[in-house]
Protein backbone atom coordinates (compact mmCIF):
# COMPACT_ATOMS: atom_id res chain seq x y z
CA UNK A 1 -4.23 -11.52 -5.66
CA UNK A 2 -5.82 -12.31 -1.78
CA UNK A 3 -8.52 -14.25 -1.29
CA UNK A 4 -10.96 -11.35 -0.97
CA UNK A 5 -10.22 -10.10 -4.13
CA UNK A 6 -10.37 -13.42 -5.78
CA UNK A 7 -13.99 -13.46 -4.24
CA UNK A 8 -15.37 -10.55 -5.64
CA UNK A 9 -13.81 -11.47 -9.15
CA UNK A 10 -16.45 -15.13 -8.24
CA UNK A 11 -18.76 -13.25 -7.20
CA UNK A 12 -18.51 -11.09 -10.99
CA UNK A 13 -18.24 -14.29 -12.83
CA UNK A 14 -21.44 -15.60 -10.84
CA UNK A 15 -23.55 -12.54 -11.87
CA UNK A 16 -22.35 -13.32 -15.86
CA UNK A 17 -23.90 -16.69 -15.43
CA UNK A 18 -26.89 -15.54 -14.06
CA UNK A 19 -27.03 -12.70 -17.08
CA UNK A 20 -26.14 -15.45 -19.59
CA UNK A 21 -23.50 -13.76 -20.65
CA UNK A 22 -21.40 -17.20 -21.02
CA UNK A 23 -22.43 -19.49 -23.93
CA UNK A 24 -23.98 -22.57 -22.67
CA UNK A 25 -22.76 -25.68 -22.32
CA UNK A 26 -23.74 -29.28 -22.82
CA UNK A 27 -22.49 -32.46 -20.96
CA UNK A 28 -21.47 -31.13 -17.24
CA UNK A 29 -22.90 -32.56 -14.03
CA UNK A 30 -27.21 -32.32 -14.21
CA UNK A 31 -30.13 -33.97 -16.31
CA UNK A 32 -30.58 -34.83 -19.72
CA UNK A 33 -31.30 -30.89 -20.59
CA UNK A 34 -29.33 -27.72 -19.82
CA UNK A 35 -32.29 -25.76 -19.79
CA UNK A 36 -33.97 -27.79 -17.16
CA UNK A 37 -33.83 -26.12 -13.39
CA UNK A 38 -30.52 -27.40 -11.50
CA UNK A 39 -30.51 -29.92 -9.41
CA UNK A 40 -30.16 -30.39 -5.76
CA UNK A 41 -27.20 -32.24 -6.36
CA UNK A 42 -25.81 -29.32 -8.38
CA UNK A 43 -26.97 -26.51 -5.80
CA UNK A 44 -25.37 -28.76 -2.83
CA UNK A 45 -21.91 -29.12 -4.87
CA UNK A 46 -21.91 -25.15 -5.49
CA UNK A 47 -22.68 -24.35 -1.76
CA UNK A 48 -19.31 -26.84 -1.05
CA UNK A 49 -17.25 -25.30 -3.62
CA UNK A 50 -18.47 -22.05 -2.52
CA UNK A 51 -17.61 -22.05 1.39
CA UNK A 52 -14.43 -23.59 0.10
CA UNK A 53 -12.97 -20.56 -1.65
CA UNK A 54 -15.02 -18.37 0.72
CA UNK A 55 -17.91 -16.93 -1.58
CA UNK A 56 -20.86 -16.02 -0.03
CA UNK A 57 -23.63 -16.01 -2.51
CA UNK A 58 -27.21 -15.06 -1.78
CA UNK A 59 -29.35 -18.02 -2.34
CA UNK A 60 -31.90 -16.00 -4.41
CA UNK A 61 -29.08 -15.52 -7.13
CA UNK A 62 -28.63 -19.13 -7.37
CA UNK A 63 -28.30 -20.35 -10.83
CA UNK A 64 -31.40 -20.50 -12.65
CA UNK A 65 -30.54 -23.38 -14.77
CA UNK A 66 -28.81 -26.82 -15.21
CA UNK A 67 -26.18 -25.54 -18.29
CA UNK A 68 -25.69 -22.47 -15.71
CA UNK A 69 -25.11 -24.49 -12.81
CA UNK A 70 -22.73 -26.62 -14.89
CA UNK A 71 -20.39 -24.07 -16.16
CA UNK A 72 -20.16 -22.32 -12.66
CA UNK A 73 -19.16 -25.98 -11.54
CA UNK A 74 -16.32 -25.66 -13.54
CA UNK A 75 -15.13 -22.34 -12.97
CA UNK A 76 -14.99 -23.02 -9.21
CA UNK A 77 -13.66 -25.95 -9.65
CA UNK A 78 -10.70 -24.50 -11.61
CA UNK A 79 -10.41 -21.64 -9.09
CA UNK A 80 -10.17 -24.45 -6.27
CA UNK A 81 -7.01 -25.94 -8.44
CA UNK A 82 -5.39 -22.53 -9.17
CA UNK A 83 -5.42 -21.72 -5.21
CA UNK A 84 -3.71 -25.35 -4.47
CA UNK A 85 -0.94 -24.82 -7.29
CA UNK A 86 -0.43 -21.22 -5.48
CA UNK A 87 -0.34 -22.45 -1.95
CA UNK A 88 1.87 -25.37 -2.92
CA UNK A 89 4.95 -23.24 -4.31
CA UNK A 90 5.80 -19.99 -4.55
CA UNK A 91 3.46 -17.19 -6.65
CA UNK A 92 6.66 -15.02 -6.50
CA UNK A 93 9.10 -17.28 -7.72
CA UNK A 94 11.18 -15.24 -10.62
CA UNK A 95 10.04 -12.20 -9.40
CA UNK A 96 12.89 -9.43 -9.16
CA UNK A 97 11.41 -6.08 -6.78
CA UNK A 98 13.80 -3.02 -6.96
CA UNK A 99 13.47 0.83 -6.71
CA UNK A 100 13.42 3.27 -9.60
CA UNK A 101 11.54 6.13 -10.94
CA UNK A 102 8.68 6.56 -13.12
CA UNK A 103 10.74 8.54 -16.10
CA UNK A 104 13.23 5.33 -15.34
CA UNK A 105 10.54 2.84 -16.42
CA UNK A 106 8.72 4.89 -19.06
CA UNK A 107 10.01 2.71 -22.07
CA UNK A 108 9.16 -0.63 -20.08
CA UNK A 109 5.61 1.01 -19.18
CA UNK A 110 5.06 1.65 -22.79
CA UNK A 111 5.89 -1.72 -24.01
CA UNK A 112 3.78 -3.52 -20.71
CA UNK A 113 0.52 -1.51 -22.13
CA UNK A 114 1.16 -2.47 -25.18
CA UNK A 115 0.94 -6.01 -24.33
CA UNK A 116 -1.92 -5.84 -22.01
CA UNK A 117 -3.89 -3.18 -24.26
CA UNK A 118 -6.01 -5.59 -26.11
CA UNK A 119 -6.83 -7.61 -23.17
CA UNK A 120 -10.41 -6.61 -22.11
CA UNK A 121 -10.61 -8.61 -18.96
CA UNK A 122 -11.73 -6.13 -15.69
CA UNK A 123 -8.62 -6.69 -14.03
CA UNK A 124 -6.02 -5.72 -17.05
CA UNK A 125 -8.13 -2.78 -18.43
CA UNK A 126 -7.76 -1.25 -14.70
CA UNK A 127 -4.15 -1.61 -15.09
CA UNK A 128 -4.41 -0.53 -18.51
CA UNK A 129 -5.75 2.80 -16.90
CA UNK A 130 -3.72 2.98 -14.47
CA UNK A 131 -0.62 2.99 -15.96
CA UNK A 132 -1.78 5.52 -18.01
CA UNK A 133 -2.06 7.66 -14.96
CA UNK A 134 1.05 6.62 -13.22
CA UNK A 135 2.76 7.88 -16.26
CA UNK A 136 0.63 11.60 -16.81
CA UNK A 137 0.47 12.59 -13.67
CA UNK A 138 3.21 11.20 -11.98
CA UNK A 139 6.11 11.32 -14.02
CA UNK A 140 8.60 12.48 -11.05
CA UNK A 141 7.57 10.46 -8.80
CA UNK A 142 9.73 7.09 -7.34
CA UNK A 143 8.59 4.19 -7.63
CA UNK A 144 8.78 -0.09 -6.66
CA UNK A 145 8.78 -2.11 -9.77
CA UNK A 146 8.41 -6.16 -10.18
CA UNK A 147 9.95 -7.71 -13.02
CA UNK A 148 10.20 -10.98 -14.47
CA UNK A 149 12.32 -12.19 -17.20
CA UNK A 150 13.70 -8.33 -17.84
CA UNK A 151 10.10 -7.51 -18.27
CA UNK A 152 8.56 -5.17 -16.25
CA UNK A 153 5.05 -7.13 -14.14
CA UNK A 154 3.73 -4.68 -11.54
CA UNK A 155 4.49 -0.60 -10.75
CA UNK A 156 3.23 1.44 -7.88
CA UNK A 157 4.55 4.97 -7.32
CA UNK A 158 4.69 6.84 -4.00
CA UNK A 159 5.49 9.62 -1.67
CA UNK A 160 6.78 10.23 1.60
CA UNK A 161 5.55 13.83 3.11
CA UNK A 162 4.92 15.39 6.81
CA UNK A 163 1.10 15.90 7.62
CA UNK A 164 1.12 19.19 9.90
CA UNK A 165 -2.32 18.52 10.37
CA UNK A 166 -1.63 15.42 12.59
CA UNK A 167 2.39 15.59 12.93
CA UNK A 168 2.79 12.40 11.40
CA UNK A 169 5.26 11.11 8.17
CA UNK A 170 3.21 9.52 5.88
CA UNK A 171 4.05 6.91 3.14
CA UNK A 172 1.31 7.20 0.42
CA UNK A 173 0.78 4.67 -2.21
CA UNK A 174 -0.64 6.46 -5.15
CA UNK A 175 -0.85 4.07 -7.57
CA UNK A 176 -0.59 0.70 -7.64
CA UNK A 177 -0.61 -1.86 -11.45
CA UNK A 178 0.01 -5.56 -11.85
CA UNK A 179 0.50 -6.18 -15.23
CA UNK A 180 0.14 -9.91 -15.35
CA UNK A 181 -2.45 -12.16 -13.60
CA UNK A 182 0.17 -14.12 -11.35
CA UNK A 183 -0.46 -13.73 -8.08
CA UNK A 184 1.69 -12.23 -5.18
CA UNK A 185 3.05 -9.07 -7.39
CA UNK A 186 1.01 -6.58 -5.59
CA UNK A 187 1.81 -8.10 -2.24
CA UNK A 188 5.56 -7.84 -3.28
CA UNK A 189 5.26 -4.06 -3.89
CA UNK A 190 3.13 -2.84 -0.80
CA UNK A 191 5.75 -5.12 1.46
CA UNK A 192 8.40 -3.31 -0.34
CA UNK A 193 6.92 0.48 0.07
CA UNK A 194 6.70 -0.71 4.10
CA UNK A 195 9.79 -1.52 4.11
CA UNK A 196 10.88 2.33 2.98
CA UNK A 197 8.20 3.53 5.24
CA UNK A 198 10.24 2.07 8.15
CA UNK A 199 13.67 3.06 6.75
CA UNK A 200 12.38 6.60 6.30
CA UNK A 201 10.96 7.03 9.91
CA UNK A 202 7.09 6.58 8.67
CA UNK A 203 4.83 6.77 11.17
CA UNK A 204 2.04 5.45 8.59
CA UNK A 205 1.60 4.04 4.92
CA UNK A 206 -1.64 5.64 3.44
CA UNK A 207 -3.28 4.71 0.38
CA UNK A 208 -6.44 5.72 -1.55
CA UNK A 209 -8.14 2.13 -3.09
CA UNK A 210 -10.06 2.14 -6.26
CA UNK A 211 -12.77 0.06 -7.21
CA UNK A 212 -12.94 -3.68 -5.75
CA UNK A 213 -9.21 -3.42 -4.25
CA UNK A 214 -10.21 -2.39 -0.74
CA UNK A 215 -9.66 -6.43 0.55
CA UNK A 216 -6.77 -6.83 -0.94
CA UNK A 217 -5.01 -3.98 1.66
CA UNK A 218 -6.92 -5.34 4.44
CA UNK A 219 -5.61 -8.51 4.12
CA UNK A 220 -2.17 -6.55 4.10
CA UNK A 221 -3.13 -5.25 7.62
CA UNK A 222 -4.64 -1.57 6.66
CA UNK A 223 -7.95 0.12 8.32
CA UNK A 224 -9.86 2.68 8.30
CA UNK A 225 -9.04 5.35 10.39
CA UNK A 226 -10.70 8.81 10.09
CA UNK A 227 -8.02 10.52 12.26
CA UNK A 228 -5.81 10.25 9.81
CA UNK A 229 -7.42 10.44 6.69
CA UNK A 230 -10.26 12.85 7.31
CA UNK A 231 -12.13 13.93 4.06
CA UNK A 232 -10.68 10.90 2.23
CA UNK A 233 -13.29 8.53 2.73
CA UNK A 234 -12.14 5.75 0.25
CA UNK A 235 -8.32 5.52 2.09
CA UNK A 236 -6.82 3.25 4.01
CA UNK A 237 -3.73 2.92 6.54
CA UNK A 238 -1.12 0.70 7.54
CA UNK A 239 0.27 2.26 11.47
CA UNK A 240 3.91 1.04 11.86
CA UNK A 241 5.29 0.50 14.92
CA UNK A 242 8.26 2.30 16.31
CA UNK A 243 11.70 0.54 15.34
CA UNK A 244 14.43 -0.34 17.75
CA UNK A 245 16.69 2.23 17.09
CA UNK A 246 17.43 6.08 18.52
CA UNK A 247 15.94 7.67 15.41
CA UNK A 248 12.60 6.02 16.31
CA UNK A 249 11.89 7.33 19.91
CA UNK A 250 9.90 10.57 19.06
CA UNK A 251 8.83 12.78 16.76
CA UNK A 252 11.70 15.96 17.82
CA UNK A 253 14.53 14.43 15.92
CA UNK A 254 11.84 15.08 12.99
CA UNK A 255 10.23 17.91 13.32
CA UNK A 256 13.14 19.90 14.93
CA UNK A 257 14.99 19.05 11.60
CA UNK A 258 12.52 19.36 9.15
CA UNK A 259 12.13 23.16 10.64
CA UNK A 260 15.90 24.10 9.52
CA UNK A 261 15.88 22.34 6.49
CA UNK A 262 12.58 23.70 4.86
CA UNK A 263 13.23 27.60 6.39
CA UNK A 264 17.22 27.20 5.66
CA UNK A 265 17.78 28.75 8.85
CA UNK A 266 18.45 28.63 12.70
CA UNK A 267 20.85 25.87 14.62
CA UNK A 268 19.47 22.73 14.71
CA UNK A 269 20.56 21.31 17.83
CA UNK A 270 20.68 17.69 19.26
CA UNK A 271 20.67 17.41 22.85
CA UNK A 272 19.05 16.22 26.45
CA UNK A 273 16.41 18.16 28.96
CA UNK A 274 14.94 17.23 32.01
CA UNK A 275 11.35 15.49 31.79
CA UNK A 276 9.65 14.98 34.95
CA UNK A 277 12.69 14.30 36.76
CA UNK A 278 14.72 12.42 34.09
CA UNK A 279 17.18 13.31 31.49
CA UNK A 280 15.92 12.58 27.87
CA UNK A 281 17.32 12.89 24.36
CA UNK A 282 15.79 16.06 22.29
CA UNK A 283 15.77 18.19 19.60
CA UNK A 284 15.17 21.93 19.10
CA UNK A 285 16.02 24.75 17.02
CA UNK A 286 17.90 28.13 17.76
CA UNK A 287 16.46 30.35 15.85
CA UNK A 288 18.19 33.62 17.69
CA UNK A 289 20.83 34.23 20.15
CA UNK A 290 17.17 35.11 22.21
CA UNK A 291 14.87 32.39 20.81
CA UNK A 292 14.05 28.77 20.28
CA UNK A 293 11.50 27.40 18.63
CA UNK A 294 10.93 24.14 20.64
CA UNK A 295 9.23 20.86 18.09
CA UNK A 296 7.06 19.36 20.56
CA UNK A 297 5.02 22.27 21.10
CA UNK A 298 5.59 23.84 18.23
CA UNK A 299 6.06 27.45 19.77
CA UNK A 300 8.65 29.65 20.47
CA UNK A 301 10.24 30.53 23.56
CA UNK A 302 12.50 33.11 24.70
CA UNK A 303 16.41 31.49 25.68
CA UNK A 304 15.82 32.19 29.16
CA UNK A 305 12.04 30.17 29.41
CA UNK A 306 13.91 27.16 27.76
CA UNK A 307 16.59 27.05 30.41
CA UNK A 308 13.98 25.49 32.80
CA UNK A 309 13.99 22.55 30.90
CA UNK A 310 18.34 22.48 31.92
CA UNK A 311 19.43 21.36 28.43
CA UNK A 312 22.51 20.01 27.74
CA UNK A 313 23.59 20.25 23.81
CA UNK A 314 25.76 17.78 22.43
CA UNK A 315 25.37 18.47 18.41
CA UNK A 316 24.98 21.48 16.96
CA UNK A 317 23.94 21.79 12.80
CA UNK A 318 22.92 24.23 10.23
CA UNK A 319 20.70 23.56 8.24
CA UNK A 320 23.15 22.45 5.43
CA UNK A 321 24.72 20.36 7.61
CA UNK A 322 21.28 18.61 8.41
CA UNK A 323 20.35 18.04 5.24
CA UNK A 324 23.71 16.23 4.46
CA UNK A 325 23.28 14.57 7.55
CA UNK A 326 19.35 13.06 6.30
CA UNK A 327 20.49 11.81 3.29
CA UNK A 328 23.80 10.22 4.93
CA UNK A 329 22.31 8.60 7.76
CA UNK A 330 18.57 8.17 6.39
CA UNK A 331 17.05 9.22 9.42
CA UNK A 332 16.36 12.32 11.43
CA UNK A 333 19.24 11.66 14.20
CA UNK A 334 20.53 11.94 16.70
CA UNK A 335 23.78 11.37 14.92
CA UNK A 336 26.17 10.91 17.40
């Protein structure tokens, strides 16, 4: 998929060699006898072929053998021909990404595992798996799909939720399947799931990485961050920066609107106050003809303690009106 992951799928084949679990060979670059140690000619050409794609091999797991040597010869050197067909054109040519649901997809699912079911290589068994999860446990769930030909390639699912903890909206990847071994499908679906991050007012994209996929979001710009993430030590994230638009300057808009809607009650109410001298957009809630409950510090304050802050309304909305106005506008305002 990236070049990391690629390397840790070498690295795998490497360790078969050196386990024997590949028949031998006869005929490939060395002496007279397979079983013979390899020679420095073969160990030099491995170490080239090696730095090449970026596999860093211990020298003590060299192979042990000239037939050993040979074959892994000729597995890198195929590798170093599939990553020049890739780079040369595109690995997402054909590819169609759209958005759907998982109960949308559950007949193309079915008919994707059954095609990949018998194939026992690492990579499709995890997928195998994984579908298999996507479709227990997340049935409602949306989801990015990747097709090709009317036939359904790659599936991740995901979520979009407020974290109280840190007052951030997260975008969390849950699950993530390609269901083919051409490259660039997964790449396709995380840029896609960013791209709804940003359109939803994300402040992150989060996702918990299984076994050997940790490189592969790296390379897509995630980190580690235990701020954000705290008791979910195999997770990574992805921090977006703000957009260009008025729905992106703060986290009031948000949080004063997410109050109304989820309590379905007070005035929601867009507006400016003063800040250190200067007039700046807001958001807060009325929650009485005596109180407000003001987002940014998350308290409430009697109507005459807020007038220090000389706001000026210019919206107001109940909390029908707000949630009308979300899904119309697909942000948190202001809306006028």
């Amino acid at each position: 998929m990236i070049q990391t992951a690629l390397n840790a799928m070498l690295t795998v084949l490497l360790a078969k060699f050196l386990l024997n679990d590949v028949p031998h060979a006869v005929g490939l670059t060395g002496g007279s006898s397979h079983l013979d140690n390899p020679t420095d000619r073969q160990i030099r050409y491995i170490t080239q072929l090696s730095m090449q794609l970026g596999v860093r091999t211990p020298l003590e797991e060299r192979p042990e053998t000239q037939g050993d040597a040979g074959r892994l010869i000729r597995e890198l050197e195929a590798e170093r021909e599939r990553r020049k067909r890739t780079k040369s054109g595109n690995p997402t040519s054909g590819f169609t990404v759209r958005r759907s649901t998982v109960e949308a997809e559950l007949d193309a699912l079915e008919r994707a595992r059954s095609v990949i079911a018998h194939d026992m290589s690492t990579r499709m068994q995890s997928s195998y798996n994984i579908t298999g999860s996507i479709m227990g446990n997340y049935y409602d769930s949306k989801a990015v799909v990747v097709e090709k030909n009317r036939e359904l390639v790659g599936i991740a699912t995901y979520s979009t939720d407020h974290n109280f903890d840190y007052n951030t909206d997260e975008t969390h990847i849950q699950e993530l399947a390609s269901l083919t071994n051409e490259p660039g499908i997964g790449k396709a679906i995380v840029k896609e799931i960013v791209k709804i991050a940003r359109e939803q007012n994300a402040n992150l994209v989060t996702v918990s990485y299984g076994p050997g996929a940790k490189g592969f979001y790296v390379g897509l710009g995630f980190v580690e961050d235990t701020r954000y993430v705290e008791g979910r030590p195999e997770a990574l994230v992805l921090k977006l920066k703000p957009q260009n638009n008025p729905a992106a300057t703060g986290t009031c808009f948000v949080d004063a609107g997410r109050f109304v809607t989820k309590n379905e009650e007070g005035t929601l109410i867009h507006g400016t106050v003063m800040n250190k001298g200067k007039r700046i957009d807001h958001a807060w809630v009325e929650v009485s003809p005596e109180y407000i409950w003001e987002p940014q510090t998350k308290r409430y304050m009697t109507k005459k303690d807020w007038l220090l802050n000389e706001p000026v309304e210019d919206a107001r909305y109940d909390w029908e009106q707000a949630a009308v106005n979300v899904l119309k506008y697909k942000n948190w305002g202001p809306w006028t």
